[in-house]
Protein backbone atom coordinates (compact mmCIF):
# COMPACT_ATOMS: atom_id res chain seq x y z
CA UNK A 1 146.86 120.64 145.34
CA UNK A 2 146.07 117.17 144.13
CA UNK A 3 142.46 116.05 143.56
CA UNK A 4 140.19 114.51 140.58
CA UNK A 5 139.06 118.08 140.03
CA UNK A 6 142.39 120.13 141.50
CA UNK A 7 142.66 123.37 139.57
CA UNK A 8 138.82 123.95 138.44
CA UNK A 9 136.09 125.69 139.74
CA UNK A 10 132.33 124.71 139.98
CA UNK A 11 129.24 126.55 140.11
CA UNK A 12 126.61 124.90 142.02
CA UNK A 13 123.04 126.12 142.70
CA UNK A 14 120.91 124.85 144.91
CA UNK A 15 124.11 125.24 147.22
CA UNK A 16 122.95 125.72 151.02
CA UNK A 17 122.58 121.94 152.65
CA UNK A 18 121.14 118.66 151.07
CA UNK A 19 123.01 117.46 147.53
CA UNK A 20 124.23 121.14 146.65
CA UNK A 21 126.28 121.32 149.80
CA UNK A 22 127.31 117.91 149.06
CA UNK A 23 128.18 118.49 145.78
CA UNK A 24 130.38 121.49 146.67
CA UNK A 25 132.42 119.92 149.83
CA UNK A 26 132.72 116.64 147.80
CA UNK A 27 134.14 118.66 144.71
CA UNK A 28 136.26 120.78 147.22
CA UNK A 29 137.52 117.80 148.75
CA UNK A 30 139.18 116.72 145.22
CA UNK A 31 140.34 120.14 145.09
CA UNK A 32 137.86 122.62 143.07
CA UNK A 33 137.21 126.31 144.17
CA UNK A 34 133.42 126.72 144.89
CA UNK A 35 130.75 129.17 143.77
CA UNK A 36 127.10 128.62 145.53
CA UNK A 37 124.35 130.19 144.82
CA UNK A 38 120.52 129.85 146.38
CA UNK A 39 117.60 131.94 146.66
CA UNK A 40 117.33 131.29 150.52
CA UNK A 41 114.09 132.01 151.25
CA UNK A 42 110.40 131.21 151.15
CA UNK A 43 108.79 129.78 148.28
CA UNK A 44 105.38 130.16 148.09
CA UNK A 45 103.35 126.67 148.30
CA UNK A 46 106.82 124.99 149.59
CA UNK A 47 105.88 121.79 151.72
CA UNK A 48 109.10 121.55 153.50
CA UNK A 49 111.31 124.54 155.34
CA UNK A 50 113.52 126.73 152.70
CA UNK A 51 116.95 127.39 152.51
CA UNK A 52 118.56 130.46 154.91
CA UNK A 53 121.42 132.70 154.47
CA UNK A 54 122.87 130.73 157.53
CA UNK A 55 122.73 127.03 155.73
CA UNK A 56 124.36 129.10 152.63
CA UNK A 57 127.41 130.23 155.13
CA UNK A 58 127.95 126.58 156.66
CA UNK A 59 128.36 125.40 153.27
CA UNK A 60 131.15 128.13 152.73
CA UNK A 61 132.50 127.36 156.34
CA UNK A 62 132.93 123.38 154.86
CA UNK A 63 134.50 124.06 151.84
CA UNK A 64 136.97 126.26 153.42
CA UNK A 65 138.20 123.84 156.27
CA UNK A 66 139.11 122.46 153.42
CA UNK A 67 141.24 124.66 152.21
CA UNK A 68 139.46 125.50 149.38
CA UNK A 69 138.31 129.56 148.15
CA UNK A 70 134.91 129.74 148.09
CA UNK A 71 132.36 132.63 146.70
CA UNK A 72 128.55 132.39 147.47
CA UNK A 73 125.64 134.27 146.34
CA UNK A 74 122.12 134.85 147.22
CA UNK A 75 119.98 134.91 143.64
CA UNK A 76 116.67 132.98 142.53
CA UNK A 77 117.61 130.87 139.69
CA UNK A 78 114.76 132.44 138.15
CA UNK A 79 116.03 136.13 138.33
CA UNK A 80 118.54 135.97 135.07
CA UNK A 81 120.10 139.63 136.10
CA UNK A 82 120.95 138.65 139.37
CA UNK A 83 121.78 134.98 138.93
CA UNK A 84 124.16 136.43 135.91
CA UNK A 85 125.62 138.98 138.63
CA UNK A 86 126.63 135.90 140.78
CA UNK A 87 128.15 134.07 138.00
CA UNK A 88 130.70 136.44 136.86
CA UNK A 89 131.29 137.48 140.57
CA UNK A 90 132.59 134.30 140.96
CA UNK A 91 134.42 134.28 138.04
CA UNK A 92 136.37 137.13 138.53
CA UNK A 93 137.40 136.63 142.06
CA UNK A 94 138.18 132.59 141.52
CA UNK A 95 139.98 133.05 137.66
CA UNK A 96 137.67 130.83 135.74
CA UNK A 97 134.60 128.36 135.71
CA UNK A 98 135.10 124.41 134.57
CA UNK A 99 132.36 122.91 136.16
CA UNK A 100 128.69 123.51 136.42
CA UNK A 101 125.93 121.80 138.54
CA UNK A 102 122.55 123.12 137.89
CA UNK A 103 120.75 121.30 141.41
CA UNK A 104 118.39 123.70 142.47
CA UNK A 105 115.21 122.51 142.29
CA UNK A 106 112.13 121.83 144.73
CA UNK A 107 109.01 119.35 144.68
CA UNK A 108 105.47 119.86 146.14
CA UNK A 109 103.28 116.61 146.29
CA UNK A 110 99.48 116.46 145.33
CA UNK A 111 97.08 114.57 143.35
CA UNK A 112 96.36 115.57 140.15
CA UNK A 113 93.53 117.21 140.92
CA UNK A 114 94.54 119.23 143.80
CA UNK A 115 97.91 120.66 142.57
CA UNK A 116 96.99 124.35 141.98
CA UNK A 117 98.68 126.65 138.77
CA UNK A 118 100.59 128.58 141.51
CA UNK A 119 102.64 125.07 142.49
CA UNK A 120 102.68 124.26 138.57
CA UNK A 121 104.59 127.58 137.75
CA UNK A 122 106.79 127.37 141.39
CA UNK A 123 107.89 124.23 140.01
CA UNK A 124 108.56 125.07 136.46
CA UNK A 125 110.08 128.05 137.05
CA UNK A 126 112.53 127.05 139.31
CA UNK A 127 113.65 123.61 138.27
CA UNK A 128 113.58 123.85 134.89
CA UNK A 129 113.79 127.64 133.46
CA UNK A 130 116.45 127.66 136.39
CA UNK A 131 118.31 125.20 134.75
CA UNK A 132 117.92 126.70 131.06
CA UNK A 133 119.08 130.07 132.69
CA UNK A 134 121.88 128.45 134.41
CA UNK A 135 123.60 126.85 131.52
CA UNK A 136 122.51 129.90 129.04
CA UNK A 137 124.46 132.55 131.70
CA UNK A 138 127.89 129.64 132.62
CA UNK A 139 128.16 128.57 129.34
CA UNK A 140 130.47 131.14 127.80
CA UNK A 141 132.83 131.39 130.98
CA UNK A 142 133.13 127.23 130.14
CA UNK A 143 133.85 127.87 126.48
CA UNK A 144 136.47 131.02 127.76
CA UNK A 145 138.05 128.31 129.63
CA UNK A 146 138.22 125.89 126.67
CA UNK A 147 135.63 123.54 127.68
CA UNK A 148 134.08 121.84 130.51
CA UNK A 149 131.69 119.92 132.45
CA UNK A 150 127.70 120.50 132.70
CA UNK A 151 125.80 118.29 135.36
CA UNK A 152 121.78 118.94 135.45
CA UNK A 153 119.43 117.75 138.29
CA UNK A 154 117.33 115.51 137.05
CA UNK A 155 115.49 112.19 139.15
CA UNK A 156 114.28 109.38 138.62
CA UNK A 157 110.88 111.43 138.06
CA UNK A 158 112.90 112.57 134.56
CA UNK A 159 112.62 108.83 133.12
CA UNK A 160 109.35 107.23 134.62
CA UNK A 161 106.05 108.95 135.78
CA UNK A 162 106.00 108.82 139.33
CA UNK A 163 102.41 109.57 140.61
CA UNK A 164 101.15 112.60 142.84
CA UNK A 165 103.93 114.98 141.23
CA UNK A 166 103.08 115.99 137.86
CA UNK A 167 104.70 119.46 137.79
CA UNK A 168 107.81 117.68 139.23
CA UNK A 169 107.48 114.81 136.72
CA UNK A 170 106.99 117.55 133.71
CA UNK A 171 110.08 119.72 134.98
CA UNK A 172 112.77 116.44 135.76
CA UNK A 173 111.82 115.36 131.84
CA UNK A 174 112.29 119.00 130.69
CA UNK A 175 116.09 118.63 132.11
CA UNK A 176 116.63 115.51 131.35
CA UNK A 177 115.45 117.07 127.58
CA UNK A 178 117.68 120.05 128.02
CA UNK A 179 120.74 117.79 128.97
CA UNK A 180 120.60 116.06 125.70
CA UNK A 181 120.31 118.91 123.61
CA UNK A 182 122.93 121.48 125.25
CA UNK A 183 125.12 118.78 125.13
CA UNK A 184 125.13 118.39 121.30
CA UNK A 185 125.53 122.08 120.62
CA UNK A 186 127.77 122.46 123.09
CA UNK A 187 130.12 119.85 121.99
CA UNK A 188 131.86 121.66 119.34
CA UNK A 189 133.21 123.82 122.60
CA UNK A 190 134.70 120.74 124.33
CA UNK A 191 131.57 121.09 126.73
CA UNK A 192 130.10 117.63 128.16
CA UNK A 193 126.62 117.86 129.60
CA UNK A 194 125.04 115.03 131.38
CA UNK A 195 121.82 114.64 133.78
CA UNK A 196 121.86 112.96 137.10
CA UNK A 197 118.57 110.80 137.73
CA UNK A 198 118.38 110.16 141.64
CA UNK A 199 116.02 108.10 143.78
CA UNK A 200 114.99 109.90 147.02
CA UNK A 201 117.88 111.33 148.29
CA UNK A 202 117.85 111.91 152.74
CA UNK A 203 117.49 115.79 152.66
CA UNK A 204 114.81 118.56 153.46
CA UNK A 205 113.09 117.28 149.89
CA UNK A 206 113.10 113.67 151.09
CA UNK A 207 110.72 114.53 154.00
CA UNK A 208 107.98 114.81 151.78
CA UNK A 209 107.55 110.90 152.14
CA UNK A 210 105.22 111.79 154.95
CA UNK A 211 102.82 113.46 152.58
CA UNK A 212 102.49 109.63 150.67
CA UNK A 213 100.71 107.83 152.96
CA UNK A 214 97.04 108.87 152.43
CA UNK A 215 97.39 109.35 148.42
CA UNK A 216 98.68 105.48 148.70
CA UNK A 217 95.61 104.66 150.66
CA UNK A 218 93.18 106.28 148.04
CA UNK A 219 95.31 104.88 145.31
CA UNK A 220 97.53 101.66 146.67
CA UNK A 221 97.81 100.37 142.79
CA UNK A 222 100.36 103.58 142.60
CA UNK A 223 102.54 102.84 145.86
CA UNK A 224 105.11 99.83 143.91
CA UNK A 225 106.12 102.86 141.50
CA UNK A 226 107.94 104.63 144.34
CA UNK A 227 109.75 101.07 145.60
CA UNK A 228 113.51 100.76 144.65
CA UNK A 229 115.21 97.34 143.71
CA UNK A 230 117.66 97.32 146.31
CA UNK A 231 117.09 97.04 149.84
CA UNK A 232 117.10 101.17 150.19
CA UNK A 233 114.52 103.51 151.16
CA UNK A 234 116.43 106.73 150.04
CA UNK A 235 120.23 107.73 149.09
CA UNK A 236 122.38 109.19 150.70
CA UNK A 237 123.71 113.38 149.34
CA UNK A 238 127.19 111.96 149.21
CA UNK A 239 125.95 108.68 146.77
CA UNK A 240 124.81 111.69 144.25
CA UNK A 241 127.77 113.40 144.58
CA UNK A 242 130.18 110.74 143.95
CA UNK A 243 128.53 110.54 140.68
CA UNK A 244 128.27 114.10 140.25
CA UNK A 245 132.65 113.80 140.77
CA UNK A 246 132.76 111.33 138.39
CA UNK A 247 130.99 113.89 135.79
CA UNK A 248 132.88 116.57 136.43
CA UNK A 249 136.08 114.87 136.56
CA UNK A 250 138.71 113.97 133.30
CA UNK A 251 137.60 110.15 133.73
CA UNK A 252 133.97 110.95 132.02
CA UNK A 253 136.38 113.12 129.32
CA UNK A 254 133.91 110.92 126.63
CA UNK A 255 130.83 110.83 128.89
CA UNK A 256 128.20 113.74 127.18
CA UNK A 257 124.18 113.09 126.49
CA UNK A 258 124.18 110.74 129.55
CA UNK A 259 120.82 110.36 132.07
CA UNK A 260 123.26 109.05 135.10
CA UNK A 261 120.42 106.83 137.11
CA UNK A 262 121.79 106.67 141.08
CA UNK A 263 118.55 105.30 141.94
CA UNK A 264 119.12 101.85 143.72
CA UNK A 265 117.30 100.38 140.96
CA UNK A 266 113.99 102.47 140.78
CA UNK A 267 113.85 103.39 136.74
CA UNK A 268 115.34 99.79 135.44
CA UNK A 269 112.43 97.64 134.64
């Protein structure tokens, strides 16, 4: 098998459809063995449909026509015991662990004043003590392996304040805080860690854009904060995971500590 990534296996949550299934056909495509794991189901307070068992099995279905092994899990990044039971599942059935892409994450729009605590600790506790969880619990199967590759979810929400999201906004810098200090400890183990700072990005998430609309009537000083430089409304998965390849691969061998912006422009002012 020949690839930018033949011989390693990744670990990607967040792994049912939108950038995690991305991430894992893309990496499977340059030849990694796939681990996905996702709570699939309901979040409470979630402004968009959740992830299913079903969307979790068509990602496995992809990466196998591929040729690829594949292992998938159903675990809420949250839930350390069984997130940690997923982990070394994989592990043991696919040899090893190289690569790790924390992605899961969600977002739930609202003004300041109307986002509720139950949204602030939704959001929290899955995007960002998701992400400390997932690189605490990989982290020795990537130093067992002799070192490795860490990507982190971040946004373009990580670098600049974007308006009507502030538990979003809190939990992007939080990674984008995390990335830059796992990968300094984590260095001495030959382990790189990066974040990845998208723009909006055409999945389930990215259909919050209907939500906008009103909050930029009430507030239309706000609206040139969202706008991108080039002539894009929203990514594409496959944009993030070329970058996400790039990360993983040996070509970013030197690349640790970086915020990766793939966002047509939208933090660079």
């Amino acid at each position: 098998m020949t690839g930018r990534v033949a011989g390693k296996v990744a670990f990607i949550t967040g792994a049912p459809r939108g950038q995690g299934r991305s991430h894992a056909v893309r990496l499977a495509e340059e030849g990694a063995d796939i681990i996905g794991v996702d709570l699939c189901g309901p979040i409470p307070g979630l402004q968009y449909p959740h992830a299913t068992p079903e969307d979790l099995a068509e990602t496995a279905r992809q990466v196998e026509a591929l040729d690829r092994r594949v292992v998938t899990g159903v675990a809420d990044v949250r839930d350390r015991a069984a997130l940690q039971a997923v982990i070394d599942r994989g592990v043991a059935e696919l040899g090893r662990l190289d690569i790790v892409v924390a992605n899961a994450g969600i977002c739930m729009i609202a003004g300041w004043d109307e986002t509720t605590p139950e949204m602030w600790e939704q959001t929290i506790g899955i995007n960002l003590t998701g992400t400390w969880n997932t690189v605490q619990l990989t982290a020795p199967h990537l130093i067992a392996a002799g070192g490795g590759s860490i990507i982190l979810t971040s946004s373009a929400a990580g670098l600049k304040g974007l308006p009507f999201l502030t538990p979003y906004v809190a939990s992007k810098h939080g990674i984008t805080g995390l990335a830059r200090a796992f990968a300094h400890e984590l260095a001495e183990h030959n382990i790189r860690v990066n974040s990845l700072h998208p723009t909006g990005v055409a999945t389930a998430m990215g259909g919050l854009g209907v939500l906008y609309p009103p909050l930029l009537e009430a507030h239309p000083r706000l609206g040139g904060m969202l706008a991108n430089s080039l002539p894009v409304e929203a990514t594409e998965p496959v944009d993030q995971s070329n970058a996400v390849l790039f990360l993983a691969s040996d070509e970013a061998r030197y690349v640790t500590a970086l915020a990766m912006t793939v966002d047509a422009g939208n933090t660079q002012y």
